[in-house]
Protein backbone atom coordinates (compact mmCIF):
# COMPACT_ATOMS: atom_id res chain seq x y z
CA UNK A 1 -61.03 59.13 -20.82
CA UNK A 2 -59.13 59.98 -17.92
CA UNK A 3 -55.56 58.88 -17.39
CA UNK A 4 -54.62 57.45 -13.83
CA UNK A 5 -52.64 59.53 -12.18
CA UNK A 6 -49.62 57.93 -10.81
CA UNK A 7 -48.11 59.73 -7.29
CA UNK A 8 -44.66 59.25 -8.68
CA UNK A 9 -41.69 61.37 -10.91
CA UNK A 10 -40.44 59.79 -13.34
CA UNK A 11 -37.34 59.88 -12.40
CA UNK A 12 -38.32 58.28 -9.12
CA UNK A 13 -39.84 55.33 -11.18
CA UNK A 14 -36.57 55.35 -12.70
CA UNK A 15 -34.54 54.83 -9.99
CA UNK A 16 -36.88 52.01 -8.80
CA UNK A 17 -36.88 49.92 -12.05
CA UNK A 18 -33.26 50.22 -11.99
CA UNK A 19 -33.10 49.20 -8.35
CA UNK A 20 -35.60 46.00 -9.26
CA UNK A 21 -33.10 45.18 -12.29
CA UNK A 22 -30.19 45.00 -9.93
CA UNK A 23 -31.73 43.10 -7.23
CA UNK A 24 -32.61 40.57 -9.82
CA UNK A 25 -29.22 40.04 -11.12
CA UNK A 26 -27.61 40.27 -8.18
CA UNK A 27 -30.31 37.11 -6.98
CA UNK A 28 -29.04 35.73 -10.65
CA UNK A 29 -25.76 35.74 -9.49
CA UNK A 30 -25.64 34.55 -6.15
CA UNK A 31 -27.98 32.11 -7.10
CA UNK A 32 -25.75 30.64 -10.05
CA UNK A 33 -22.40 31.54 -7.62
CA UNK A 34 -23.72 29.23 -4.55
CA UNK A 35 -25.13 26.30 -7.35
CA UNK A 36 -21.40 26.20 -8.46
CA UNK A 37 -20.25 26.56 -4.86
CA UNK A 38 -22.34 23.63 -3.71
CA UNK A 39 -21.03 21.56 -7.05
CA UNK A 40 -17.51 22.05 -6.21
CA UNK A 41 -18.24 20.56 -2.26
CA UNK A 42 -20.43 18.03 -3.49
CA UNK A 43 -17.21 16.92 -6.01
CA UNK A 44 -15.07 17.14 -3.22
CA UNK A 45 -17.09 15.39 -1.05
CA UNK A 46 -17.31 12.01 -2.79
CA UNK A 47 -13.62 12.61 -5.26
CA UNK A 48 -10.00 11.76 -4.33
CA UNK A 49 -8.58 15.16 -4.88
CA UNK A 50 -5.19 13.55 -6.52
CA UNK A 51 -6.92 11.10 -8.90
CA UNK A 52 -10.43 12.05 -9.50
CA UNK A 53 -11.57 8.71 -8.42
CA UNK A 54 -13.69 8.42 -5.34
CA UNK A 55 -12.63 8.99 -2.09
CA UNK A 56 -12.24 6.41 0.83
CA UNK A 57 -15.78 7.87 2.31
CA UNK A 58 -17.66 7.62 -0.51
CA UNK A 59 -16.66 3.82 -1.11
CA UNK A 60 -17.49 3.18 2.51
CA UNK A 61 -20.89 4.33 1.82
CA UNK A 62 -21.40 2.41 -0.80
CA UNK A 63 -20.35 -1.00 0.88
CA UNK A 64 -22.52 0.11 4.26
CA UNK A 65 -25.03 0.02 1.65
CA UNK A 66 -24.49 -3.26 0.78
CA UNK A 67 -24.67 -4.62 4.04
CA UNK A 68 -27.82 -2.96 4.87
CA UNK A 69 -29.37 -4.09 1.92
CA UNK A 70 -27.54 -7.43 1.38
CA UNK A 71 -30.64 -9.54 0.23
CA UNK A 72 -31.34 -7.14 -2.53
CA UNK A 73 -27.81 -7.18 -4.03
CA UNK A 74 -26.29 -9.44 -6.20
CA UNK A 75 -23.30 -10.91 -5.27
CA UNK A 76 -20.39 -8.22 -4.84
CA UNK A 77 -17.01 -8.51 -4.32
CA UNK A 78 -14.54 -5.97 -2.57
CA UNK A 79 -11.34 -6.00 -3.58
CA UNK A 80 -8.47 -4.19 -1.90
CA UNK A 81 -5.21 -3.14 -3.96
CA UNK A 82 -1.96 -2.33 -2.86
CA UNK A 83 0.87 -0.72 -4.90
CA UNK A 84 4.10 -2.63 -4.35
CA UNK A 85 7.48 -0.49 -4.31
CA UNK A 86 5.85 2.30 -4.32
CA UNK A 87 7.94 3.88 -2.02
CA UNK A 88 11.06 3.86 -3.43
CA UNK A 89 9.49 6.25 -6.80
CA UNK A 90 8.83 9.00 -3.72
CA UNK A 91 12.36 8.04 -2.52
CA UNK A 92 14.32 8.23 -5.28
CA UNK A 93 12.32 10.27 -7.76
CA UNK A 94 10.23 12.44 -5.30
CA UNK A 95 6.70 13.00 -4.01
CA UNK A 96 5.37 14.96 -7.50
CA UNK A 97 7.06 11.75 -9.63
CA UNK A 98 5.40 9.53 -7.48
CA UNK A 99 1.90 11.56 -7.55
CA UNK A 100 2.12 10.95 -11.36
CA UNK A 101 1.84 7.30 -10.80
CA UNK A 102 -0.59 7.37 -8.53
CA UNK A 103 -2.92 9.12 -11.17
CA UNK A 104 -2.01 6.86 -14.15
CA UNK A 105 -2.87 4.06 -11.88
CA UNK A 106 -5.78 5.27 -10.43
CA UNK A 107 -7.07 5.94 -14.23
CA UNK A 108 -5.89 2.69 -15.13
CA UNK A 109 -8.18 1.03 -12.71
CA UNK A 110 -10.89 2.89 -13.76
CA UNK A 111 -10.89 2.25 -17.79
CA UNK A 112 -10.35 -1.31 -17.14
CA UNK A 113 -13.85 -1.64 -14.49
CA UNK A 114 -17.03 -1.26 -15.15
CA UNK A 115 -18.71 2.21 -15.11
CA UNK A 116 -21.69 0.50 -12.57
CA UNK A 117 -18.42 -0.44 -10.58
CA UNK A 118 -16.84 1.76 -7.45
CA UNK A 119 -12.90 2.21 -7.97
CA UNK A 120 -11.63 4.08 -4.38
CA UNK A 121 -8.63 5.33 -3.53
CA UNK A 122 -8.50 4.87 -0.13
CA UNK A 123 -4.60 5.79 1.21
CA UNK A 124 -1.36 6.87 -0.13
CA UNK A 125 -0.98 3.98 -2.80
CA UNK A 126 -4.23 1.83 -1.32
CA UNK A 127 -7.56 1.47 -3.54
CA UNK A 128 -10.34 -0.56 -2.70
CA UNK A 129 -12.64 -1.74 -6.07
CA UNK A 130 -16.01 -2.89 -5.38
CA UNK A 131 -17.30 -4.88 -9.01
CA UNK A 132 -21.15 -5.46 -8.49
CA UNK A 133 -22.56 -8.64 -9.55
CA UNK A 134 -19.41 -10.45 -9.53
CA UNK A 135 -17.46 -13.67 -10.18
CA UNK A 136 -14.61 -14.69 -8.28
CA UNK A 137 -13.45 -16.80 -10.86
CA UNK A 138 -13.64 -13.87 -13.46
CA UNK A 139 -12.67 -11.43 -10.67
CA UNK A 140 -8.99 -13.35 -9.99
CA UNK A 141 -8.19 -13.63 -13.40
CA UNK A 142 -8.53 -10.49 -14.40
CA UNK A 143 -7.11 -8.74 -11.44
CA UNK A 144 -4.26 -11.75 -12.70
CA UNK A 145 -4.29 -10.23 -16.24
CA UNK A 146 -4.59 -6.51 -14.75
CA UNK A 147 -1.36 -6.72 -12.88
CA UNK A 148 0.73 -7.87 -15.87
CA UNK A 149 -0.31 -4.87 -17.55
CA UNK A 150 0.57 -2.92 -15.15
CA UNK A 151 4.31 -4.19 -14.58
CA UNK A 152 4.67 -3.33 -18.59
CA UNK A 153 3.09 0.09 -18.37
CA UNK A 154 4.98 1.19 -15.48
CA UNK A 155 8.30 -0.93 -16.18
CA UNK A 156 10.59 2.00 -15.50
CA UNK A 157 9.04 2.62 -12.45
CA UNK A 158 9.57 -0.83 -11.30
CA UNK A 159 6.57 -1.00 -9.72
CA UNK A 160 3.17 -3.78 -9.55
CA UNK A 161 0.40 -4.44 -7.05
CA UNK A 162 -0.71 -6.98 -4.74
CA UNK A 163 -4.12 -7.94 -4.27
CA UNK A 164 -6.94 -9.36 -2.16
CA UNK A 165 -10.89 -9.56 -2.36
CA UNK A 166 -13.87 -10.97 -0.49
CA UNK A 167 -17.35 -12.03 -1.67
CA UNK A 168 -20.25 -10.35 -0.24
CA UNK A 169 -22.49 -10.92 1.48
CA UNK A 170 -21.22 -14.78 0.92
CA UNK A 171 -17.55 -14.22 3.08
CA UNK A 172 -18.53 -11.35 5.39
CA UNK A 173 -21.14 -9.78 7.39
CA UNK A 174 -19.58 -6.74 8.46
CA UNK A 175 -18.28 -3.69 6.90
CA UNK A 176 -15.34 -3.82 8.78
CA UNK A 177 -15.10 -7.76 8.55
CA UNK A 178 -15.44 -7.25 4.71
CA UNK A 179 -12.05 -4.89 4.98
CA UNK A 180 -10.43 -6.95 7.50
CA UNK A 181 -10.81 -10.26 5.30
CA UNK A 182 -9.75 -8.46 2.37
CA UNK A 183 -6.92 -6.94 3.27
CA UNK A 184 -5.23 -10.29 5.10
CA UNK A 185 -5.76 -11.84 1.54
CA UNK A 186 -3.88 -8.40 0.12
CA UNK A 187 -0.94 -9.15 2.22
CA UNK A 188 -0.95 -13.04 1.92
CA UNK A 189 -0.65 -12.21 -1.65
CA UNK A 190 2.36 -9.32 -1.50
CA UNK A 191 4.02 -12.45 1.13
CA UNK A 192 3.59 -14.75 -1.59
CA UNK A 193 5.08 -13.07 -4.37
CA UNK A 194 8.00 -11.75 -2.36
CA UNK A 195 8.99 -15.42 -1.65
CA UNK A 196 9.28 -16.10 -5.16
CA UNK A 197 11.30 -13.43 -5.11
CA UNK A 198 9.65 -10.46 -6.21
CA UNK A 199 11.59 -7.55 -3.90
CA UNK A 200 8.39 -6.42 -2.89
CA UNK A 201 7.27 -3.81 -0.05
């Protein structure tokens, strides 16, 4: 029995093994390093970076969606939400007061939708909700029910919303007439209720 005789030290093969080790944990770690990289762009990508809802692209995806595949979607409707006197809680109690809301709100809207649903923010105090297989009906009167609620929870802040929504495909055939529609209703609405004397803005 003859052993094969290897044209390497030992301390050569050493060196080598050790060299292997490291290049697989390095390969480990950049692997793992870019995975959490790409997690952390993909979050940001499609997230609101203030309220952990998603972000005004990601909702506009979703509705050109919609409109590309409007005969295999249920009825949906878009609805557009506006704080009202918002301003004065950046005014009077500054920008990090007035970032606080805008997260209890934004978390608000999402406990009280559906998880198939799409709750947006889309501007400073603006958030867009699109509820999939809808009913107006339903839809009003809980967006009715929604914003009592919310003038209790945030009664020192003085603060409610106004609202508008569209049915799609039913009311629009556009993207951007689905906004347009939507937000008219939002401000009919916030006209409205300042009439009856609401102080709002």
């Amino acid at each position: 029995f003859k052993l094969i005789n290897i044209p390497y030290d030992f301390k050569f093969l050493t060196e080598l093994s050790a060299a292997y080790i490291a290049v697989v944990i390095l390969s480990y770690v950049f692997s793992r390093t870019m995975g959490e990289l790409f997690e952390r762009l993909k979050f940001r990508a499609i997230y609101d970076g203030l309220t952990n809802v998603y972000n005004r692209a990601y909702a506009f995806d979703k509705l050109k969606e919609i409109f590309e595949n409007s005969f295999s979607f249920k009825k949906t409707c878009l609805i557009y939400i506006d704080l009202d006197n918002f301003k004065q809680i950046n005014d009077t109690k500054g920008h990090d007061e007035g970032d606080k809301v805008i997260r209890s709100f934004a978390k608000f809207l999402y406990k009280n939708f559906r998880k198939s649903d799409i709750v947006a923010r889309i501007g400073g105090d603006e958030f867009l909700v699109i509820a999939y297989d809808c009913d107006s009906g339903n839809i009003r009167r809980k967006l009715e029910r929604l914003r009592i609620v919310t003038e209790k929870l945030f009664k020192d802040y003085g603060i409610s919303f106004s609202y508008g929504f569209v049915v799609l495909p039913d009311e629009a055939k556009s993207l951007e007439m689905a906004i347009k529609i939507a937000d008219e209703r939002m401000y009919q609405d916030k006209k409205l209720r300042k009439g009856r004397g609401r102080g709002l803005s």
